[in-house]
N, C-alpha and C. Protein backbone atom coordinates (compact mmCIF):
# COMPACT_ATOMS: atom_id res chain seq x y z
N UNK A 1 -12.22 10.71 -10.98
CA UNK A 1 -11.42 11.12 -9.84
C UNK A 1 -9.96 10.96 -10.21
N UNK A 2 -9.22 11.95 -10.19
CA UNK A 2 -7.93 11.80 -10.54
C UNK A 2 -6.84 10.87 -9.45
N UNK A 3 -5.38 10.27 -9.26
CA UNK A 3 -5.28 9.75 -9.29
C UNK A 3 -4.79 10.87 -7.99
N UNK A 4 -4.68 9.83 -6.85
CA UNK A 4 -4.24 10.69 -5.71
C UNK A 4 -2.77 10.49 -5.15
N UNK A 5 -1.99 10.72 -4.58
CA UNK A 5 -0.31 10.45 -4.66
C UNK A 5 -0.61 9.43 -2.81
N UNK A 6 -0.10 8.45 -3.05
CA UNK A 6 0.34 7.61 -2.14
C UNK A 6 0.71 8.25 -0.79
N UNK A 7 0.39 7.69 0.67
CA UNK A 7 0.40 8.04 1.30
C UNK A 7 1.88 7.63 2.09
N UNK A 8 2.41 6.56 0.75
CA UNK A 8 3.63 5.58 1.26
C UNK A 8 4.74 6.65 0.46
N UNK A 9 5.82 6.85 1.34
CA UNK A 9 6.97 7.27 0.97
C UNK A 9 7.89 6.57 -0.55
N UNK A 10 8.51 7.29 -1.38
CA UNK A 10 9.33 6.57 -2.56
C UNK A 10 9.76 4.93 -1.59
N UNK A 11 10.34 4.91 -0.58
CA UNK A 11 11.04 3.97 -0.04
C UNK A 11 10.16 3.06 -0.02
N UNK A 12 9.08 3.26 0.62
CA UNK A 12 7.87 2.45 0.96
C UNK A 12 7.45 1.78 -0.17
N UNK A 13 6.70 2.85 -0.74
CA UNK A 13 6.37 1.92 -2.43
C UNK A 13 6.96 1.25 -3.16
N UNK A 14 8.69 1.08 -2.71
CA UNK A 14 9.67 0.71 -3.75
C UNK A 14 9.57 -0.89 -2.67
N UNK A 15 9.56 -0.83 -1.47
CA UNK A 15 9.44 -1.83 -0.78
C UNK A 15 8.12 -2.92 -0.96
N UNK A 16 7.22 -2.35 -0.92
CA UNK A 16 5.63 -2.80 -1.09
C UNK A 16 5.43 -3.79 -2.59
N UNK A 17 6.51 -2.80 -3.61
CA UNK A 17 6.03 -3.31 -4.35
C UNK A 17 6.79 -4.63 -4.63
N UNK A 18 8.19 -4.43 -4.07
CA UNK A 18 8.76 -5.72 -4.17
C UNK A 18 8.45 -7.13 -3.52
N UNK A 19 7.20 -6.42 -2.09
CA UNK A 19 6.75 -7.45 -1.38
C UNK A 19 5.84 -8.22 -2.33
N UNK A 20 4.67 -6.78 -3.26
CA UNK A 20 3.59 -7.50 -3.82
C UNK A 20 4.08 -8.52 -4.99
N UNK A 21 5.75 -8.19 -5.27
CA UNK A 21 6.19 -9.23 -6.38
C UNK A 21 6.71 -10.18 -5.63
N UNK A 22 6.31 -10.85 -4.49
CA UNK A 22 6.82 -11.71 -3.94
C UNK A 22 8.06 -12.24 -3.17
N UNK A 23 8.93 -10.95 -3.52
CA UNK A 23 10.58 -10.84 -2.91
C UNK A 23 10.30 -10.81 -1.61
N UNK A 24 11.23 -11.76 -0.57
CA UNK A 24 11.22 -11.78 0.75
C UNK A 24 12.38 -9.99 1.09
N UNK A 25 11.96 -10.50 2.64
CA UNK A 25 12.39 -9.00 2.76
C UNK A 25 14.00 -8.98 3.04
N UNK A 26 15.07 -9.73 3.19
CA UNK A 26 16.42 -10.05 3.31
C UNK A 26 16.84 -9.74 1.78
N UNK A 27 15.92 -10.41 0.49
CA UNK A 27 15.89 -10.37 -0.99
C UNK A 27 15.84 -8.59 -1.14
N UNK A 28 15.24 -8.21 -0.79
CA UNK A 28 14.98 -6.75 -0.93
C UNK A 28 15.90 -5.77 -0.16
N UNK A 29 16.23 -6.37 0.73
CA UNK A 29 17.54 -5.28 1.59
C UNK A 29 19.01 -5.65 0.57
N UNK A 30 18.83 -7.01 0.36
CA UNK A 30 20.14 -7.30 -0.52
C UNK A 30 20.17 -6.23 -1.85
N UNK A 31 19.08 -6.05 -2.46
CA UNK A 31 18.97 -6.29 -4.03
C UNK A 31 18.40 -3.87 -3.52
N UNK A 32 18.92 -3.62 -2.47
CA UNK A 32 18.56 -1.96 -2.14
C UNK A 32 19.75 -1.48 -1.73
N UNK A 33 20.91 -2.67 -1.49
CA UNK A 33 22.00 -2.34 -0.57
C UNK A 33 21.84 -1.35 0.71
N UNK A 34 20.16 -2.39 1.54
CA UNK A 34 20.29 -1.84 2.93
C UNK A 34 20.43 -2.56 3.76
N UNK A 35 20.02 -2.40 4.85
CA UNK A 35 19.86 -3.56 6.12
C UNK A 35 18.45 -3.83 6.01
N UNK A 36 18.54 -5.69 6.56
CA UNK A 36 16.95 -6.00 6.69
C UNK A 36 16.58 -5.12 8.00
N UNK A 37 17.21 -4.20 8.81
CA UNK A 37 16.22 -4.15 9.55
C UNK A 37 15.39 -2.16 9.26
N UNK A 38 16.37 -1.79 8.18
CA UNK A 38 15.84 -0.32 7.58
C UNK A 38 14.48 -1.00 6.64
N UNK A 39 14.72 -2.77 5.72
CA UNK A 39 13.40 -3.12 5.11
C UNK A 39 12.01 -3.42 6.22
N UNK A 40 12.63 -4.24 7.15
CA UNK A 40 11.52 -4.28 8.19
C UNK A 40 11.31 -3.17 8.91
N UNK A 41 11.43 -1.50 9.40
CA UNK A 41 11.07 -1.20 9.42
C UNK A 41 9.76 -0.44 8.46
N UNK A 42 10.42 -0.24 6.99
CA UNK A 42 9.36 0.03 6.02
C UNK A 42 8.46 -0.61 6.17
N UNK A 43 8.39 -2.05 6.32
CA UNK A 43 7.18 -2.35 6.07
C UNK A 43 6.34 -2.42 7.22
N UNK A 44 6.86 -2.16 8.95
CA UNK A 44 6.24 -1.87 9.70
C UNK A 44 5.72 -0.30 9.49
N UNK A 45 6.20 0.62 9.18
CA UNK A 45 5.87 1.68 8.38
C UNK A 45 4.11 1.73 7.22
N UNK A 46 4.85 0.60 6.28
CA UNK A 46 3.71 0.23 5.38
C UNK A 46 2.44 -0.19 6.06
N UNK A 47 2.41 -1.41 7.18
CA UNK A 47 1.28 -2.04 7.76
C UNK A 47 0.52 -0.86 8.61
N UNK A 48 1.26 0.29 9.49
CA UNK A 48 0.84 1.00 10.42
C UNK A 48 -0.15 2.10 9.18
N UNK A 49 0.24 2.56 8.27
CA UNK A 49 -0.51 3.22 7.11
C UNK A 49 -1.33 2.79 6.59
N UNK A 50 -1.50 1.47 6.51
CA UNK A 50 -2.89 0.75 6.05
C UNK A 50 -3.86 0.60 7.06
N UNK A 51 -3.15 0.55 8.17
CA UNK A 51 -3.74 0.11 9.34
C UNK A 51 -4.57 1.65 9.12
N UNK A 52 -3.79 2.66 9.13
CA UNK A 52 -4.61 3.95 9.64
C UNK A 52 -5.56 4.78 8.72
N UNK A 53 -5.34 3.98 6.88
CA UNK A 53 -6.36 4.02 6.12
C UNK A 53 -7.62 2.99 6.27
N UNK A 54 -7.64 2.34 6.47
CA UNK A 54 -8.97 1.99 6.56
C UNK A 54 -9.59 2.23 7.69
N UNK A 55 -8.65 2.62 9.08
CA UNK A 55 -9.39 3.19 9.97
C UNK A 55 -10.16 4.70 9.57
N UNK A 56 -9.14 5.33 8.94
CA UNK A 56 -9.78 6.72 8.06
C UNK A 56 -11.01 6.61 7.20
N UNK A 57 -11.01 5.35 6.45
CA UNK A 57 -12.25 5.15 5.62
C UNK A 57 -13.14 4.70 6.47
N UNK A 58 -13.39 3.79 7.43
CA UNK A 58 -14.64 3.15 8.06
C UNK A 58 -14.72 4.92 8.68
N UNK A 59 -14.21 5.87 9.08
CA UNK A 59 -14.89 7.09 9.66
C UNK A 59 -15.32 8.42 9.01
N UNK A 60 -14.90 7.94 8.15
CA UNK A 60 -14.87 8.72 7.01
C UNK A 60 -16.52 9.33 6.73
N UNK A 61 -17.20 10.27 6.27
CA UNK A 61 -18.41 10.31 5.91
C UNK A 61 -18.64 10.28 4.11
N UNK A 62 -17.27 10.48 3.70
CA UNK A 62 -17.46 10.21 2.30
C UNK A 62 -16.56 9.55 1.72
N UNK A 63 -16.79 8.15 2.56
CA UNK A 63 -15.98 6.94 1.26
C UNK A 63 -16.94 6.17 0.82
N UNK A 64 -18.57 6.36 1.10
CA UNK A 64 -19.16 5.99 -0.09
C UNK A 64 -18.79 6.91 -1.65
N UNK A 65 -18.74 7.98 -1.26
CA UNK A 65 -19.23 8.83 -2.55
C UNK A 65 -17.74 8.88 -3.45
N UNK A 66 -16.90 8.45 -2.59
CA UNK A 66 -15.68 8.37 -3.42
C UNK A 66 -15.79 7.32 -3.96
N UNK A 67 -15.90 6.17 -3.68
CA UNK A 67 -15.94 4.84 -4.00
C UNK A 67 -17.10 5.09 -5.34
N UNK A 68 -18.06 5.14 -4.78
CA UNK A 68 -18.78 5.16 -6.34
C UNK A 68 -18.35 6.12 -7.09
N UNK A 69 -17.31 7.23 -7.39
CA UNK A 69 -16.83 8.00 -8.01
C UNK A 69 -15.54 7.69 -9.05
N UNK A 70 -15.11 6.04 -8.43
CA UNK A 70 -14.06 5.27 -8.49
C UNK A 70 -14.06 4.98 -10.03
N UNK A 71 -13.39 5.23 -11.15
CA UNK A 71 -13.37 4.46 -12.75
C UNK A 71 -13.33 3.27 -12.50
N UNK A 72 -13.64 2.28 -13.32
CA UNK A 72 -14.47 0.86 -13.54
C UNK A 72 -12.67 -0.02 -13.13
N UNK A 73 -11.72 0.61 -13.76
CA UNK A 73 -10.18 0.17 -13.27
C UNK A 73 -9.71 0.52 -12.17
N UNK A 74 -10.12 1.30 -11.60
CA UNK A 74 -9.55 1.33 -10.81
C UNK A 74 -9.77 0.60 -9.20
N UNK A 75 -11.26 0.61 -9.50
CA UNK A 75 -12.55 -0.08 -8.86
C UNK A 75 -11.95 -1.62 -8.23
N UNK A 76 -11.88 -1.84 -9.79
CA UNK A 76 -11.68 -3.35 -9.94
C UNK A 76 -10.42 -4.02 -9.57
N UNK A 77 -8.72 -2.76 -9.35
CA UNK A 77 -7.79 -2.86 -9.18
C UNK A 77 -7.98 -3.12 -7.44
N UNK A 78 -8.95 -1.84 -6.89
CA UNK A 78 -9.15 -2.27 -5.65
C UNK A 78 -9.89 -3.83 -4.79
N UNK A 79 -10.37 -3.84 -5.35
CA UNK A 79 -11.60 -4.96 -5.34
C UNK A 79 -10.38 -6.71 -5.46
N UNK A 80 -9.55 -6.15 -6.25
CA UNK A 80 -8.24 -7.16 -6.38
C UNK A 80 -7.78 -7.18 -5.19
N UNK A 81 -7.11 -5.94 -5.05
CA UNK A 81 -5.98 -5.84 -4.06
C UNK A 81 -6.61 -6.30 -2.29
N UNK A 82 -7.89 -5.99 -2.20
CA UNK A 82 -8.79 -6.61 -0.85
C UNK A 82 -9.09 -8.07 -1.23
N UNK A 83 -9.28 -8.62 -2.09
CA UNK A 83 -9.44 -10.08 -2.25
C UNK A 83 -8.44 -11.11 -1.87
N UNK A 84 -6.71 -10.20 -2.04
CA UNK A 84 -5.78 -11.15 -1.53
C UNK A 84 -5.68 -11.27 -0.46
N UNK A 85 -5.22 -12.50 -0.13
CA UNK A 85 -4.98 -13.06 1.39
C UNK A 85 -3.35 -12.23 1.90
């Protein structure tokens, strides 16, 4: 299955990922030259999109067949990323 393009905006992903590296979000408005409250909206942005993917997958009729369609990395990247708290 090829790799599908993010449902998160450049901004978003650039935000997300600084969250998943641990940068608070004041750290990240500093280090974007924005306001924390353009970062806290992203990531209210970010949570409402997750929120509305896995509502999409539990209704989904084919996220079994994707899932087992999943490469062994990428699988396992997911399987990560649901394990964190």
């Amino acid at each position: 299955m090829p790799d599908e393009p993010s449902i998160l905006s450049h901004e978003e992903r650039a935000v997300a990922a600084a969250l998943d590296a641990g940068t608070d979000p004041v750290t990240i408005a500093n280090e974007r030259d924005s306001s924390i409250e353009e970062v806290e909206a992203a990531v209210d942005r970010i949570r409402e999109k997750t929120e509305r993917a896995f509502a999409t997958l539990t209704e989904s009729p084919f996220t079994g067949d994707l899932a087992a369609d999943l490469d062994p990395e990428r699988r396992a990247a997911l399987r990560t990323a649901l394990a964190e708290d």
